[in-house]
Protein backbone atom coordinates (compact mmCIF):
# COMPACT_ATOMS: atom_id res chain seq x y z
CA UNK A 1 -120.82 35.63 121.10
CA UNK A 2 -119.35 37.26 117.84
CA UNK A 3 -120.33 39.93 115.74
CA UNK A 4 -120.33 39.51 112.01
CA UNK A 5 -119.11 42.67 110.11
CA UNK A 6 -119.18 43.19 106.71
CA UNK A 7 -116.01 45.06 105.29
CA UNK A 8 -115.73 45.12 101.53
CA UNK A 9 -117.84 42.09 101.20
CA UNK A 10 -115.82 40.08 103.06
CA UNK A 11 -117.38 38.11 106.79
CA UNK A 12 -114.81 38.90 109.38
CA UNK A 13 -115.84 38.17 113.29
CA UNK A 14 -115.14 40.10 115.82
CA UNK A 15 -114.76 37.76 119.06
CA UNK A 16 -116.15 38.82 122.16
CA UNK A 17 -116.04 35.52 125.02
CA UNK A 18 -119.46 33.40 124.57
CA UNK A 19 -121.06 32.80 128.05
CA UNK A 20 -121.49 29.40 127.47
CA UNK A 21 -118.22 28.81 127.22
CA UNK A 22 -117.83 30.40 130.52
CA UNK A 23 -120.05 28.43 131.75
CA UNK A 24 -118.49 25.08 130.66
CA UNK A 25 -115.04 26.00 131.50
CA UNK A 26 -116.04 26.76 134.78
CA UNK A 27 -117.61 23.82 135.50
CA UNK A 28 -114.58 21.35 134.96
CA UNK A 29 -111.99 20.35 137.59
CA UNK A 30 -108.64 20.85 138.13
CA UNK A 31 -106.42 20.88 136.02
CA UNK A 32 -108.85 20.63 132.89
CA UNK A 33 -110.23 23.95 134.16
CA UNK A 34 -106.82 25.40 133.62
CA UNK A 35 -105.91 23.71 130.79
CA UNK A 36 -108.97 24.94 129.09
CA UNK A 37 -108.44 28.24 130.06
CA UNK A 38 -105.22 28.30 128.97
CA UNK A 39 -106.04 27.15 125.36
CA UNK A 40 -109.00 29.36 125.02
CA UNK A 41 -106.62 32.29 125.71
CA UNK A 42 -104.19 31.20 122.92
CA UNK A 43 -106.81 30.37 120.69
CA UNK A 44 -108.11 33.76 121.12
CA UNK A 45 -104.86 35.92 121.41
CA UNK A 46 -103.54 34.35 118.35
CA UNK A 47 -106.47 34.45 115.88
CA UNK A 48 -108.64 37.13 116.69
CA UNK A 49 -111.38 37.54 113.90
CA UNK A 50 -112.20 33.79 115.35
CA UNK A 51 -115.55 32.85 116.31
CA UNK A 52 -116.10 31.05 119.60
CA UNK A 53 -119.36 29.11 120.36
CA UNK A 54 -121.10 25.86 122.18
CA UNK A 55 -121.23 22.83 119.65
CA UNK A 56 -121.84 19.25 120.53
CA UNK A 57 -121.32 20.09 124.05
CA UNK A 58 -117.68 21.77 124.06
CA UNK A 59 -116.30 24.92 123.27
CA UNK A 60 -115.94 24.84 119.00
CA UNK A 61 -114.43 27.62 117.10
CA UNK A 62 -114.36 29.07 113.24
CA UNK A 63 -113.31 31.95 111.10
CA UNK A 64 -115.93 31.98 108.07
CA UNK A 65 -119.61 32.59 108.28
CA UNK A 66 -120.60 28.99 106.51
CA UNK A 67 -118.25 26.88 108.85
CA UNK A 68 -118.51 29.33 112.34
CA UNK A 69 -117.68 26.50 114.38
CA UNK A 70 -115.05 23.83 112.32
CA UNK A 71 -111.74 24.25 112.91
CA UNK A 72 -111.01 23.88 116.31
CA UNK A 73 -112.41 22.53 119.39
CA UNK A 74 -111.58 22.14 123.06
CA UNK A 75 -112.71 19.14 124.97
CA UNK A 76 -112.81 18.57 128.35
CA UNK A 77 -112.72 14.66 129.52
CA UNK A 78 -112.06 12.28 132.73
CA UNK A 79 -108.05 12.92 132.87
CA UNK A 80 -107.23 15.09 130.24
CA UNK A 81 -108.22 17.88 127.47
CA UNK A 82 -107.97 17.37 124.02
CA UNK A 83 -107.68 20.49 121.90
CA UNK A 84 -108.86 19.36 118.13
CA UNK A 85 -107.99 20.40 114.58
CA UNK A 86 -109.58 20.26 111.19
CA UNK A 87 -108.10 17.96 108.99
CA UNK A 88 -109.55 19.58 105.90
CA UNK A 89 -107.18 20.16 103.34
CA UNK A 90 -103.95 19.04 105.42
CA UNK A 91 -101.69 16.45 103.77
CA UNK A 92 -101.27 12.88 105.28
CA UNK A 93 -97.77 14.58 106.71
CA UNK A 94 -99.27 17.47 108.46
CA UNK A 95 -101.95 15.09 109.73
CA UNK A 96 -99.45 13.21 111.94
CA UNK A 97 -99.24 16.06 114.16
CA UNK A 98 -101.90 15.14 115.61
CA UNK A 99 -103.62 11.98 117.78
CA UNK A 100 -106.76 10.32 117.01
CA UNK A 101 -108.06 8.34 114.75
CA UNK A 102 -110.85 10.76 113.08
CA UNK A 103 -111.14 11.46 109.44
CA UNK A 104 -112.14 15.00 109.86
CA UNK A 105 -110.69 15.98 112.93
CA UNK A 106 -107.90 15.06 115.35
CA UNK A 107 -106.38 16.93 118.59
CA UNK A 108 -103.32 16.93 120.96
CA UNK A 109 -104.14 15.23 124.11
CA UNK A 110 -102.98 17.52 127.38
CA UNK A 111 -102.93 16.16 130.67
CA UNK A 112 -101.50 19.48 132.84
CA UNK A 113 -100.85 23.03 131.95
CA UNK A 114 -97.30 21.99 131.73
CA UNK A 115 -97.73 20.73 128.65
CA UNK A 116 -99.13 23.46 127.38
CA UNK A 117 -96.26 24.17 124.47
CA UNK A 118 -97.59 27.81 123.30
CA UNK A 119 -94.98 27.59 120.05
CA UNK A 120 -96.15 24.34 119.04
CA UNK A 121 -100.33 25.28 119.44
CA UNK A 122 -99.61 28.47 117.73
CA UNK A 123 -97.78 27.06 114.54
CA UNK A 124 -100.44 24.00 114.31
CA UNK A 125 -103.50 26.56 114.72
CA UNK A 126 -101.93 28.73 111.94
CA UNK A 127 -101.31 25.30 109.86
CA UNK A 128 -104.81 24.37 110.19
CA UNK A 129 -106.46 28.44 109.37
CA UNK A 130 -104.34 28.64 106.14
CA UNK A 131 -106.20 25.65 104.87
């Protein structure tokens, strides 16, 4: 859940953890429970006026009030999690940061907390907000 504040006319969210996405984390196994967790914490540490919610299923997130829920995304699946990014405005270069072969959105596939390079997820979630 969020709460959308007006400050000189501008949106800005402040995130408090949606319950849903709780709920959903909870529910995986191990280590896609972890993995999630992990990337939910970054996600939230490093951008907080974000905006967390349920879409399509998996845990979706946003900074502006007409796209809440478009930039990012964490996905859950049989052997691994992908975390996704927008693609909108990123140049065929930046793109190939990322796997997949979506024309909106791509992600990083992570199969263990391990993996988990904080550097890396923090410079491509900044990439993909500036845009």
């Amino acid at each position: 859940m969020s709460i959308l504040v007006n400050l000189k006319w501008r949106f800005y969210f402040i995130t408090t953890m949606d319950a849903n996405v709780d709920e959903y984390i909870k529910k995986q196994k191990s280590p896609q429970k972890e993995i999630c967790q992990h990337l939910r914490r970054i996600i939230l540490k490093k951008i907080p006026e974000i905006h967390e919610e349920m879409k399509v299923g998996v845990p979706c997130y946003g900074t502006t009030k007409e796209d809440p829920c478009g930039k990012y995304y964490i996905a859950a699946l049989k052997d691994h999690v992908n975390l996704g990014f927008s693609l909108k405005g990123l140049t065929k270069k930046e793109q190939e940061f990322f796997e997949g072969s979506g024309k909106t959105m791509k992600h990083l596939k992570l199969y263990s907390v391990k993996e988990i390079d904080e550097t890396k997820i923090t410079a491509l979630l900044k990439l993909v907000q500036e845009k």
